[in-house]
C-alpha atoms as a PDB file:
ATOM      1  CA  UNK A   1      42.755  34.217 -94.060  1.00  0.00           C
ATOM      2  CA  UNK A   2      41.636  36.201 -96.763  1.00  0.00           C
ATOM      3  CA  UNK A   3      39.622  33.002 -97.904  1.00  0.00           C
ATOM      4  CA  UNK A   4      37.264  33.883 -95.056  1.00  0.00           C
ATOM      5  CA  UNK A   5      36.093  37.118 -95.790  1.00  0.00           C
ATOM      6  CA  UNK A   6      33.706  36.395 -98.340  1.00  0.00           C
ATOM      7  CA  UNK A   7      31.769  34.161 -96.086  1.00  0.00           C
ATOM      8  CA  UNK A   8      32.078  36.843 -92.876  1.00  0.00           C
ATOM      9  CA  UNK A   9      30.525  39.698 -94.430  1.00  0.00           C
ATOM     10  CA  UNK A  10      28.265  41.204 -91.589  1.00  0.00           C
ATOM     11  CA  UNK A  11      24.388  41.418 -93.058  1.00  0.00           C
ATOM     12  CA  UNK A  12      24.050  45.744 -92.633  1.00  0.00           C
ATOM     13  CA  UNK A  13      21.757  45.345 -94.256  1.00  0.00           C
ATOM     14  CA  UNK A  14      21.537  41.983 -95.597  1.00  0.00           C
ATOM     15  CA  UNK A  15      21.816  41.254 -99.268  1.00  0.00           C
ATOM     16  CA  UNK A  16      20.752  38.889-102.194  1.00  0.00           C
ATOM     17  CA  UNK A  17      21.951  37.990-105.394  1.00  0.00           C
ATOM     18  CA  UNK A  18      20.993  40.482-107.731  1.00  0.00           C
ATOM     19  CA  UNK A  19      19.526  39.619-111.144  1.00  0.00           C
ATOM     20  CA  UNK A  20      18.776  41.290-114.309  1.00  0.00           C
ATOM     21  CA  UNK A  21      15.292  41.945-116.303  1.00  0.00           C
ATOM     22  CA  UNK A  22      13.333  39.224-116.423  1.00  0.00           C
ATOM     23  CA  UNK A  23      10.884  40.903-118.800  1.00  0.00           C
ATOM     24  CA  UNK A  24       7.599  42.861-119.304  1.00  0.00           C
ATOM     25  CA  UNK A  25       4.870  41.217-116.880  1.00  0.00           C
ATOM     26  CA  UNK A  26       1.396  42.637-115.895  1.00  0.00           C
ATOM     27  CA  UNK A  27      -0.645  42.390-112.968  1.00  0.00           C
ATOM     28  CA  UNK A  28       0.391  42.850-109.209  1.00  0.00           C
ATOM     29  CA  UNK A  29       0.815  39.179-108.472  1.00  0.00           C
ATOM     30  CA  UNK A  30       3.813  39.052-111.603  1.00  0.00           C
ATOM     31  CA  UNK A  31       5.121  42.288-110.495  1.00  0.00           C
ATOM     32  CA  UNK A  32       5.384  40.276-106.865  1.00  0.00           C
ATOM     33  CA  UNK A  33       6.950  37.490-108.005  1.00  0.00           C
ATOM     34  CA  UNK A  34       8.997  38.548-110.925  1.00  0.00           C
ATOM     35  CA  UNK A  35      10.839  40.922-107.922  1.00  0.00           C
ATOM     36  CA  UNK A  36      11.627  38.174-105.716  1.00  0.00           C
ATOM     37  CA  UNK A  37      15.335  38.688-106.676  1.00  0.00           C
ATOM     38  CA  UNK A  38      17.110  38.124-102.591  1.00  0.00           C
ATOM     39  CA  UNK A  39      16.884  35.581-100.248  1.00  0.00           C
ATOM     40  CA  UNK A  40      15.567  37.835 -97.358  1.00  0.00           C
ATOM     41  CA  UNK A  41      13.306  38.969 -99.727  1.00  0.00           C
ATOM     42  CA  UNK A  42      11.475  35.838-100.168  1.00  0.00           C
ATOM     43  CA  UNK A  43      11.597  35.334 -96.395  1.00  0.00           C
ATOM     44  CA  UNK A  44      10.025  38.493 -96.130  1.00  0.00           C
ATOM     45  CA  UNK A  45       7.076  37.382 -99.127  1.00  0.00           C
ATOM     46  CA  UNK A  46       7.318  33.979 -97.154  1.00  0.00           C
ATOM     47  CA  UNK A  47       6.213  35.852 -94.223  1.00  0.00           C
ATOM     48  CA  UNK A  48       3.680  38.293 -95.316  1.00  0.00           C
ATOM     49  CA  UNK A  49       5.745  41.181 -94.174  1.00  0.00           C
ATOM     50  CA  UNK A  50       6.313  42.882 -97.938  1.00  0.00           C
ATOM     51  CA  UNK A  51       3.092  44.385 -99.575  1.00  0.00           C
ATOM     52  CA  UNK A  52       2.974  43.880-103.994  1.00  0.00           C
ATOM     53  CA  UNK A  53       4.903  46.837-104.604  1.00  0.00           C
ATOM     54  CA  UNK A  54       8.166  45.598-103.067  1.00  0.00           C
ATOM     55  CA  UNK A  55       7.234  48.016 -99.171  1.00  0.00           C
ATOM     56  CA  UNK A  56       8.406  46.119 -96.334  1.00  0.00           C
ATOM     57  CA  UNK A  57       5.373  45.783 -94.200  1.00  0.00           C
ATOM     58  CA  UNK A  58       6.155  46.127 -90.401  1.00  0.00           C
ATOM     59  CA  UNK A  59       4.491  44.587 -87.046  1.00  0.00           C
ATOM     60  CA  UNK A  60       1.180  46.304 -86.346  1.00  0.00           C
ATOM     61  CA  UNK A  61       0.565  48.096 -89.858  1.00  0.00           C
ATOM     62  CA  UNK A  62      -2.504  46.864 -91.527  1.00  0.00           C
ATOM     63  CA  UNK A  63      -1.677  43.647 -93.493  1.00  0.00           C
ATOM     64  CA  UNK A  64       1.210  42.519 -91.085  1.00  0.00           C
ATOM     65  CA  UNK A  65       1.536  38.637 -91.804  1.00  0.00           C
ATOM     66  CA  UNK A  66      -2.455  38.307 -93.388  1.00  0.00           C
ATOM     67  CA  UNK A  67      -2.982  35.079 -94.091  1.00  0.00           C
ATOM     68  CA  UNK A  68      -5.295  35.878 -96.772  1.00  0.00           C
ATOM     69  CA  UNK A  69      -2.253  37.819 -98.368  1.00  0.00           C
ATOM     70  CA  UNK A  70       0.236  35.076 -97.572  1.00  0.00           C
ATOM     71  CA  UNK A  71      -1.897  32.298 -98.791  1.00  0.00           C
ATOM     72  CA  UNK A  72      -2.192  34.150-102.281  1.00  0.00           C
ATOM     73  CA  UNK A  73       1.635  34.772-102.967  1.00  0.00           C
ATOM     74  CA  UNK A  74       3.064  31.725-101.080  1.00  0.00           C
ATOM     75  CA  UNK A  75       1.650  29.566-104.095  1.00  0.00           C
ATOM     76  CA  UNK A  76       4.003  31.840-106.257  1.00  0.00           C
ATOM     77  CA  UNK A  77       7.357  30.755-104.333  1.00  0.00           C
ATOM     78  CA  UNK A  78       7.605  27.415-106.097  1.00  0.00           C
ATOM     79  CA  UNK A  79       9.247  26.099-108.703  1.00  0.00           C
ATOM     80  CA  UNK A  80       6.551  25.515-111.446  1.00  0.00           C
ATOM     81  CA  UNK A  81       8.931  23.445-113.193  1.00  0.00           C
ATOM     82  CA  UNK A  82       9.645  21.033-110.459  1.00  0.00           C
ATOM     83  CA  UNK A  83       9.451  17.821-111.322  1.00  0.00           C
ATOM     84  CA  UNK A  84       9.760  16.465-107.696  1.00  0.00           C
ATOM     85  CA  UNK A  85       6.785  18.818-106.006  1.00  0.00           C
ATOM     86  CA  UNK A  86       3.646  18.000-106.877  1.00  0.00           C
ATOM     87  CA  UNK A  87       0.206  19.963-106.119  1.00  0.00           C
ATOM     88  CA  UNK A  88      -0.687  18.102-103.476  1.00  0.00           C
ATOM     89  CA  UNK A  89       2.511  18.406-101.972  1.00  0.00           C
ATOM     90  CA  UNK A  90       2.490  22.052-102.248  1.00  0.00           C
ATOM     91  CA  UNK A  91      -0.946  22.508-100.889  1.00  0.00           C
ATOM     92  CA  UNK A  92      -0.768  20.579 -98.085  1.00  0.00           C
ATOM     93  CA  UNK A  93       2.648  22.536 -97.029  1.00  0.00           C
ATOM     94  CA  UNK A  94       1.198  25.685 -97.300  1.00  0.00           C
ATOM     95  CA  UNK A  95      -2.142  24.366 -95.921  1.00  0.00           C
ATOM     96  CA  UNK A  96       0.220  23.844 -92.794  1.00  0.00           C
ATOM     97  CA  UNK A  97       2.793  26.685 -93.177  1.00  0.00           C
ATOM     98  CA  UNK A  98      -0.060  29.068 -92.812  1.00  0.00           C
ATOM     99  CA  UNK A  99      -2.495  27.289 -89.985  1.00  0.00           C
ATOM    100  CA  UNK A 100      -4.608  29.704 -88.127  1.00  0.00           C
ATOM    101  CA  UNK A 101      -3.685  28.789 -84.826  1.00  0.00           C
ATOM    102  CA  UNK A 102      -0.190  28.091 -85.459  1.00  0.00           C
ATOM    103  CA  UNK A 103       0.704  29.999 -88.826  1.00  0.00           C
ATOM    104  CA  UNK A 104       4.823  29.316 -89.213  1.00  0.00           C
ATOM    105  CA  UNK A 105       7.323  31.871 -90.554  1.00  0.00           C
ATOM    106  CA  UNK A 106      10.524  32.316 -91.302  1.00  0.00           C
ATOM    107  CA  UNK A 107      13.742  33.866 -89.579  1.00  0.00           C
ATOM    108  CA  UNK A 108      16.539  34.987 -90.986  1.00  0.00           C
ATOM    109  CA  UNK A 109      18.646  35.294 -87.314  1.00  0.00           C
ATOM    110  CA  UNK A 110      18.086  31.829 -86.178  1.00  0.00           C
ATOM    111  CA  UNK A 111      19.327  28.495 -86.651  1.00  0.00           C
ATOM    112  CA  UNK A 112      17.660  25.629 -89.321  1.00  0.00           C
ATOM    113  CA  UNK A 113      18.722  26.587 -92.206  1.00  0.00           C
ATOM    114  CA  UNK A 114      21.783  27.217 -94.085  1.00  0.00           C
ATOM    115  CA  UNK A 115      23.410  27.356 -97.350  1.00  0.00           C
ATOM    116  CA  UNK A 116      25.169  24.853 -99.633  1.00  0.00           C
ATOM    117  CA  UNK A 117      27.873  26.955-101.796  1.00  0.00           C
ATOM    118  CA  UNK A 118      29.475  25.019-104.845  1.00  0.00           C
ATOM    119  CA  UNK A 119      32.836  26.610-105.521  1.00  0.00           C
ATOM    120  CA  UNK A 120      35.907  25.983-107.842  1.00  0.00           C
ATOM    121  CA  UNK A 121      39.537  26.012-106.027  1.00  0.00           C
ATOM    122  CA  UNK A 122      42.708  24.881-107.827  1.00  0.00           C
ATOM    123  CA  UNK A 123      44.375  21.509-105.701  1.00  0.00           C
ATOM    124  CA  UNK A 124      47.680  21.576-106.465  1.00  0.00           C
ATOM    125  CA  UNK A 125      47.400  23.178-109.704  1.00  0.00           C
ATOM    126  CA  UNK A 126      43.959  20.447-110.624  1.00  0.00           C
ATOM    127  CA  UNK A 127      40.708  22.307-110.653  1.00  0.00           C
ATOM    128  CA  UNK A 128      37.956  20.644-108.311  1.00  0.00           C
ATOM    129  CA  UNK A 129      34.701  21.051-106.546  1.00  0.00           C
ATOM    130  CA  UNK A 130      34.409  21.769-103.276  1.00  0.00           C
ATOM    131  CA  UNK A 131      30.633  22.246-101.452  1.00  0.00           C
ATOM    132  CA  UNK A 132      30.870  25.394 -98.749  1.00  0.00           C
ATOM    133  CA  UNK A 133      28.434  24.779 -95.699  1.00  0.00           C
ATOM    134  CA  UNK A 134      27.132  28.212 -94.489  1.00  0.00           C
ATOM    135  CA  UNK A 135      25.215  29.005 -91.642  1.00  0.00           C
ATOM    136  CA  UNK A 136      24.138  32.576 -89.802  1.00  0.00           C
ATOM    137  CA  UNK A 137      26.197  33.437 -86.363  1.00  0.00           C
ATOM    138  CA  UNK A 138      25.775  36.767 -83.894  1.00  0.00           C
ATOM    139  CA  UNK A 139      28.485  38.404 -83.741  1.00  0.00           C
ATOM    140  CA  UNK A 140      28.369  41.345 -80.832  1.00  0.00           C
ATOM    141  CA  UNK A 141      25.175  43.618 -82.254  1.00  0.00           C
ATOM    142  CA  UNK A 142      25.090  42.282 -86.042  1.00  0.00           C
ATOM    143  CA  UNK A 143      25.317  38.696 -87.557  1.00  0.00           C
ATOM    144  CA  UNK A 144      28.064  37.148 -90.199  1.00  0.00           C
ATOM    145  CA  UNK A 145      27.687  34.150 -92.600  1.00  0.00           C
ATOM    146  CA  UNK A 146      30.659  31.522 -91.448  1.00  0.00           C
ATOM    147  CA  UNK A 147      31.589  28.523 -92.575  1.00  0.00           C
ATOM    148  CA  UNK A 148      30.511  25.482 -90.744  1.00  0.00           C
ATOM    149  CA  UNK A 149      31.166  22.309 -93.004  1.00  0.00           C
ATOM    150  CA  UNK A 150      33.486  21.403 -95.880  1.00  0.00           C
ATOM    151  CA  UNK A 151      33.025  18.559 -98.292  1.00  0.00           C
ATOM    152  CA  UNK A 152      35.900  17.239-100.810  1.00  0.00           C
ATOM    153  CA  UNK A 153      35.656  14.462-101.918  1.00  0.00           C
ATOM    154  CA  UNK A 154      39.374  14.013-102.003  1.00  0.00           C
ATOM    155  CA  UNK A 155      39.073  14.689 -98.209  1.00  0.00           C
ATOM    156  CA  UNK A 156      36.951  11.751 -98.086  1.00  0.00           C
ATOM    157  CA  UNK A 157      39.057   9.301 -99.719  1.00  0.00           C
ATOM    158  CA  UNK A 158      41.570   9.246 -97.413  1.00  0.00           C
ATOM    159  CA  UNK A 159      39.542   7.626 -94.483  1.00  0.00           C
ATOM    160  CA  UNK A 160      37.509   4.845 -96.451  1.00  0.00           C
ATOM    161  CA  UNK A 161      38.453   1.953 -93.881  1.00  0.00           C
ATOM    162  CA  UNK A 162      37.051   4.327 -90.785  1.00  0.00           C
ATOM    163  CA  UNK A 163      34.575   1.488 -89.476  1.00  0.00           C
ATOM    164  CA  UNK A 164      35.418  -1.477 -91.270  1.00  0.00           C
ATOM    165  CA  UNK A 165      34.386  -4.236 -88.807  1.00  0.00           C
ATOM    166  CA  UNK A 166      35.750  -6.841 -91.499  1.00  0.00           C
ATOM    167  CA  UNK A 167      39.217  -5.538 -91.050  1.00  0.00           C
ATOM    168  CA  UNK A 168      41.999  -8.276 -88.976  1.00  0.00           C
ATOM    169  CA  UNK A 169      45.001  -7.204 -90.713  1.00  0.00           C
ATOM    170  CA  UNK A 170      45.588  -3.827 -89.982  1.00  0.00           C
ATOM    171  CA  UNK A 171      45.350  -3.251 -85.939  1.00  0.00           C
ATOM    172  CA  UNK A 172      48.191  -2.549 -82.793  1.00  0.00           C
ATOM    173  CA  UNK A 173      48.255  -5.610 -81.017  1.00  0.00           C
ATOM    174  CA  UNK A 174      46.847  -4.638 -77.011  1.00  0.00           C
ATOM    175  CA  UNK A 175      50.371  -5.732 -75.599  1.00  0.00           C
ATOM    176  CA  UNK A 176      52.401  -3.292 -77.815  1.00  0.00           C
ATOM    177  CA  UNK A 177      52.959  -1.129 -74.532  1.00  0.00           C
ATOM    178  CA  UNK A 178      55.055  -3.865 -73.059  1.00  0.00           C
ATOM    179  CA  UNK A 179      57.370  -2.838 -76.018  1.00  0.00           C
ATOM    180  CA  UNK A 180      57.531   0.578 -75.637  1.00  0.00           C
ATOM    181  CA  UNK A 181      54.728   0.981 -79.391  1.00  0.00           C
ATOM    182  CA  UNK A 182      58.038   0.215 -80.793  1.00  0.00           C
ATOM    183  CA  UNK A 183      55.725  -1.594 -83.714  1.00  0.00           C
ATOM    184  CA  UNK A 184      53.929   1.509 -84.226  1.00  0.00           C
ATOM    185  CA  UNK A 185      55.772   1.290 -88.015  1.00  0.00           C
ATOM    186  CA  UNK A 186      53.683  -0.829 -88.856  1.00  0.00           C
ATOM    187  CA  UNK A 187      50.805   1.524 -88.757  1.00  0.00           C
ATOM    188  CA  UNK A 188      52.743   4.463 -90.396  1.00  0.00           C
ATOM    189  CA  UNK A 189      54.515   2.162 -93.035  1.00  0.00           C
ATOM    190  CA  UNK A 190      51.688   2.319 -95.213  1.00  0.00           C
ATOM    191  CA  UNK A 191      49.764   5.882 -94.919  1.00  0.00           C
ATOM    192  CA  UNK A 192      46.915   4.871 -97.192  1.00  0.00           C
ATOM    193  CA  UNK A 193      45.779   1.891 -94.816  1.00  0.00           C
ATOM    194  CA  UNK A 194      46.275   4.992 -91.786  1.00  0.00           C
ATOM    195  CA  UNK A 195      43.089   5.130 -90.685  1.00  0.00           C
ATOM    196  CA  UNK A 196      42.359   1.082 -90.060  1.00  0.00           C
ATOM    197  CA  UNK A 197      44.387   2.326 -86.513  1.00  0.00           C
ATOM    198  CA  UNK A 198      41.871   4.885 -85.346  1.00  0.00           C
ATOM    199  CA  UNK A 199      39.435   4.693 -82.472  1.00  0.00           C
ATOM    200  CA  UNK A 200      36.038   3.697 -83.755  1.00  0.00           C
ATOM    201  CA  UNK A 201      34.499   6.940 -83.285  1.00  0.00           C
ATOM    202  CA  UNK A 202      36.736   8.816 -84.733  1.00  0.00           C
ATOM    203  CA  UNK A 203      35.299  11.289 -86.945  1.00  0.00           C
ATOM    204  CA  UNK A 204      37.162  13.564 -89.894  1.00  0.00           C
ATOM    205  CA  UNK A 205      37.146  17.317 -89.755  1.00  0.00           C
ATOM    206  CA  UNK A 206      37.325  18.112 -93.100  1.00  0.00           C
ATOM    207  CA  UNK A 207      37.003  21.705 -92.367  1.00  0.00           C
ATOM    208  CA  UNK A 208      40.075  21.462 -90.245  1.00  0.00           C
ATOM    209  CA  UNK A 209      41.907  19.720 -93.473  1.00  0.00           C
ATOM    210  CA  UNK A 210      40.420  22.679 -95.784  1.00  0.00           C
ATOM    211  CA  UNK A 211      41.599  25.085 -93.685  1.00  0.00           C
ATOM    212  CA  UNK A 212      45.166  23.167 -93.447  1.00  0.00           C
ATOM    213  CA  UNK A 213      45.529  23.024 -97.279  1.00  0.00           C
ATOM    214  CA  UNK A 214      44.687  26.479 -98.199  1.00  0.00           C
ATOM    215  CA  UNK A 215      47.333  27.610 -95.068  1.00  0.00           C
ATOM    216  CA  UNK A 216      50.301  25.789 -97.153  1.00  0.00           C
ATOM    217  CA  UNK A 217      48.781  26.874-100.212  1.00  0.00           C
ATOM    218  CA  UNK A 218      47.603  23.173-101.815  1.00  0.00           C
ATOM    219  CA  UNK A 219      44.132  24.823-102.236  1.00  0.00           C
ATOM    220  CA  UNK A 220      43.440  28.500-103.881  1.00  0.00           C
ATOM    221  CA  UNK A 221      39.413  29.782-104.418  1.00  0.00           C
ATOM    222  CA  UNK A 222      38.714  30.013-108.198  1.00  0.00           C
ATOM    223  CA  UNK A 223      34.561  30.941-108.153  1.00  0.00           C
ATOM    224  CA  UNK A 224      31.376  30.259-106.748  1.00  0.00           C
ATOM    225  CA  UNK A 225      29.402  28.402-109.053  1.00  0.00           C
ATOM    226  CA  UNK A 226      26.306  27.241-107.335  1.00  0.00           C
ATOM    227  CA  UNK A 227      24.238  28.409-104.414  1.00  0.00           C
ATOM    228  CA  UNK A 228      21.054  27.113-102.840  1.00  0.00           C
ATOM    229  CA  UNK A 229      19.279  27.038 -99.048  1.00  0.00           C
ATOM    230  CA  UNK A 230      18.409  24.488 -96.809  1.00  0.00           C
ATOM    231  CA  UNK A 231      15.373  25.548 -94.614  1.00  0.00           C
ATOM    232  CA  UNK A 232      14.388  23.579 -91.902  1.00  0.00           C
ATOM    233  CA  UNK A 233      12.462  26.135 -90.080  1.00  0.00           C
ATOM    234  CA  UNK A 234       8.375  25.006 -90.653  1.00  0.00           C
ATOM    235  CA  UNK A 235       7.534  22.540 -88.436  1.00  0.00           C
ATOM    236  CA  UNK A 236       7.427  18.998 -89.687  1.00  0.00           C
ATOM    237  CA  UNK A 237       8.931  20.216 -93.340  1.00  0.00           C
ATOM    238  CA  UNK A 238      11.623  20.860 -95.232  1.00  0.00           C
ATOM    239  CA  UNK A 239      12.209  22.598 -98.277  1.00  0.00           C
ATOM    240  CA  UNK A 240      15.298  23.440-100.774  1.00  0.00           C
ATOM    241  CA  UNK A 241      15.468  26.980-102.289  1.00  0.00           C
ATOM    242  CA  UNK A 242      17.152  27.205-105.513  1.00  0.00           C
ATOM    243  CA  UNK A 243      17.662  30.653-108.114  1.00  0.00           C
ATOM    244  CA  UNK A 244      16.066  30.042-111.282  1.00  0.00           C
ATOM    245  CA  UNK A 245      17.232  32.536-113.832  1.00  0.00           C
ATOM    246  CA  UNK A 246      14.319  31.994-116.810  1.00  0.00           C
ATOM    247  CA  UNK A 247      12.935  34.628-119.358  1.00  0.00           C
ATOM    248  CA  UNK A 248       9.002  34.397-117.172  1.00  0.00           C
ATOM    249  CA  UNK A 249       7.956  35.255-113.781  1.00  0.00           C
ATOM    250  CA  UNK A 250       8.669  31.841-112.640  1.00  0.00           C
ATOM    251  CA  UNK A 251      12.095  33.034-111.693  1.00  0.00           C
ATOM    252  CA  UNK A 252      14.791  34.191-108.988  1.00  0.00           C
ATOM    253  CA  UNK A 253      14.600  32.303-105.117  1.00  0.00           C
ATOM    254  CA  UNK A 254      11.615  29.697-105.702  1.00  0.00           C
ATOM    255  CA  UNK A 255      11.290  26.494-103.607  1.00  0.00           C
ATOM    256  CA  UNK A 256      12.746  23.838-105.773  1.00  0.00           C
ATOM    257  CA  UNK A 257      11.897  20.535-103.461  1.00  0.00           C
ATOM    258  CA  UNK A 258       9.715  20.456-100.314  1.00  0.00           C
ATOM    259  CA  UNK A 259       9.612  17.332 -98.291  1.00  0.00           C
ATOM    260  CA  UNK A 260       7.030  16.426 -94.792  1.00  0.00           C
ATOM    261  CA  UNK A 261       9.654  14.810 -92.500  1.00  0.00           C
ATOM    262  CA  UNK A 262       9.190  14.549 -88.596  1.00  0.00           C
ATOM    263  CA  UNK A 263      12.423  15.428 -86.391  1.00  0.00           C
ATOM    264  CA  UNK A 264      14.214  12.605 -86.640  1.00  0.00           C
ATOM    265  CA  UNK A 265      14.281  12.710 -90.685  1.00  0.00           C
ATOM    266  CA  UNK A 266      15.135  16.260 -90.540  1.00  0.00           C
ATOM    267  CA  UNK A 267      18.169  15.600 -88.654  1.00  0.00           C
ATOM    268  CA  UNK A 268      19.335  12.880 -91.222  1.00  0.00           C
ATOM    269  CA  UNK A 269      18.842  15.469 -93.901  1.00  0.00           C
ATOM    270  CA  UNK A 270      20.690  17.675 -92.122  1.00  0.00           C
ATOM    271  CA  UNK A 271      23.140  15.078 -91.687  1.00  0.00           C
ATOM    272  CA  UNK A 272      23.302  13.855 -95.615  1.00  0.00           C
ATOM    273  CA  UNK A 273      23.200  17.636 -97.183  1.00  0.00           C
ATOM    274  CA  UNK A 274      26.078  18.389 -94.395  1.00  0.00           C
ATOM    275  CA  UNK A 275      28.208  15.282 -94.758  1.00  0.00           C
ATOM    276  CA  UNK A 276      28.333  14.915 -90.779  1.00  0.00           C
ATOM    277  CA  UNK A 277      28.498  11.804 -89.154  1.00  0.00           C
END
């Protein structure tokens, strides 16, 4: 399972993506952002826990989760160059994210948020895309990133008649047991019309199928190509974190869409970013 081990790492201590230079910049709020180079570091900034220089600020020091402090840099965690978050957006998020009598924060331990990896693999000798769900798991006294979700969509082309309603063709007539399911040929016959015979519930496990084809060696890893964060963790939001490697302080882990959504829309989000039914 040596596929695995990239995504098991355990978090002593836990680690970004690191990133080169980004230039000369001036003034402690560039020198703030222009350092926001790993994801717990921006939950960190997100938090108010991590003073200008880069010091991680702990409970009960002076400055421990200021909301004066907070309120400054969290304007600095967006994508300037978003075209889907606009300023009133943005205000009104961090208007809420940082409420006095209910200021929100972030956790790195705890469910809500996860990540969406974008890797190469070769499928039988074809390169394709496959999309890695990731979330955070305890294991004993540490934690591990595992794998929770696969998407292919050659995985998902093999059950397009799951819930056809229109279908009267392709079923197993209800007295077939009086015959021993000796017509259950007709059903295996033709393996592309396959899943017209499943219960109507039935749901794919496409991690199950990932994990099946890189066992007999279909599918081989190649690279990661993408990676970005879905965080679902503030209270009637959600945002997307994305890295943005640019040549200005407007760079690294910067919150590339924000959305309001109650917790009903969050859970189709989660449901449409994971691909789960």
């Amino acid at each position: 399972m040596r596929y695995y081990l990239w995504s098991m790492l355990l978090l002593f201590p836990l680690s970004g993506f690191s990133q080169s230079s980004i230039g000369s910049v001036t003034g402690d709020e560039s020198v703030f952002y222009a350092q926001t180079k790993q994801v717990n570091q921006f939950f960190l900034r997100f938090n108010g826990e991590e003073d200008v220089q880069g010091n991680k600020i702990y409970a009960g020091s002076p400055g421990y989760r200021d909301l004066k402090s907070r309120k400054k840099y969290l304007n600095m965690l967006f994508d300037n160059s978003s075209p889907v978050i606009n300023s009133d957006t943005k205000f009104v998020f961090i208007d809420d994210a940082l409420n006095k009598k209910n200021p929100a924060f972030l956790d790195f331990y705890t469910k809500g948020w996860f990540a969406e990896v974008a890797a190469s693999f070769l499928y039988k000798k074809e390169k394709v895309n496959i999309i890695l769900y990731l979330k955070i798991e305890k294991q004993h006294d540490g934690y591990k990133w595992v794998i929770s979700n696969v998407y292919f969509d050659r995985f998902q082309s093999w059950f397009t008649h799951l819930n056809d309603t229109t279908n009267l063709k392709y079923f197993i007539h209800p007295m077939s047991h009086e015959l021993d399911f000796m017509n259950l040929h007709k059903a295996f016959r033709e393996p592309e019309n396959l899943d017209y015979y499943f219960e109507k519930e039935y749901q794919p496990d496409m991690t199950a199928l990932f994990v099946m084809e890189m066992k007999d060696g279909n599918l081989s890893f190649v690279a990661v190509n993408n990676v970005k964060f879905h965080v679902f963790q503030i209270p009637n939001w959600y945002f997307e974190l994305s890295w943005f490697n640019r040549n200005n302080v407007n760079s690294g882990w910067l919150i590339s869409n924000v959305l309001r959504v109650n917790d009903k829309e969050k859970r189709e989000l989660m449901r449409h970013y994971t691909h789960v039914n």
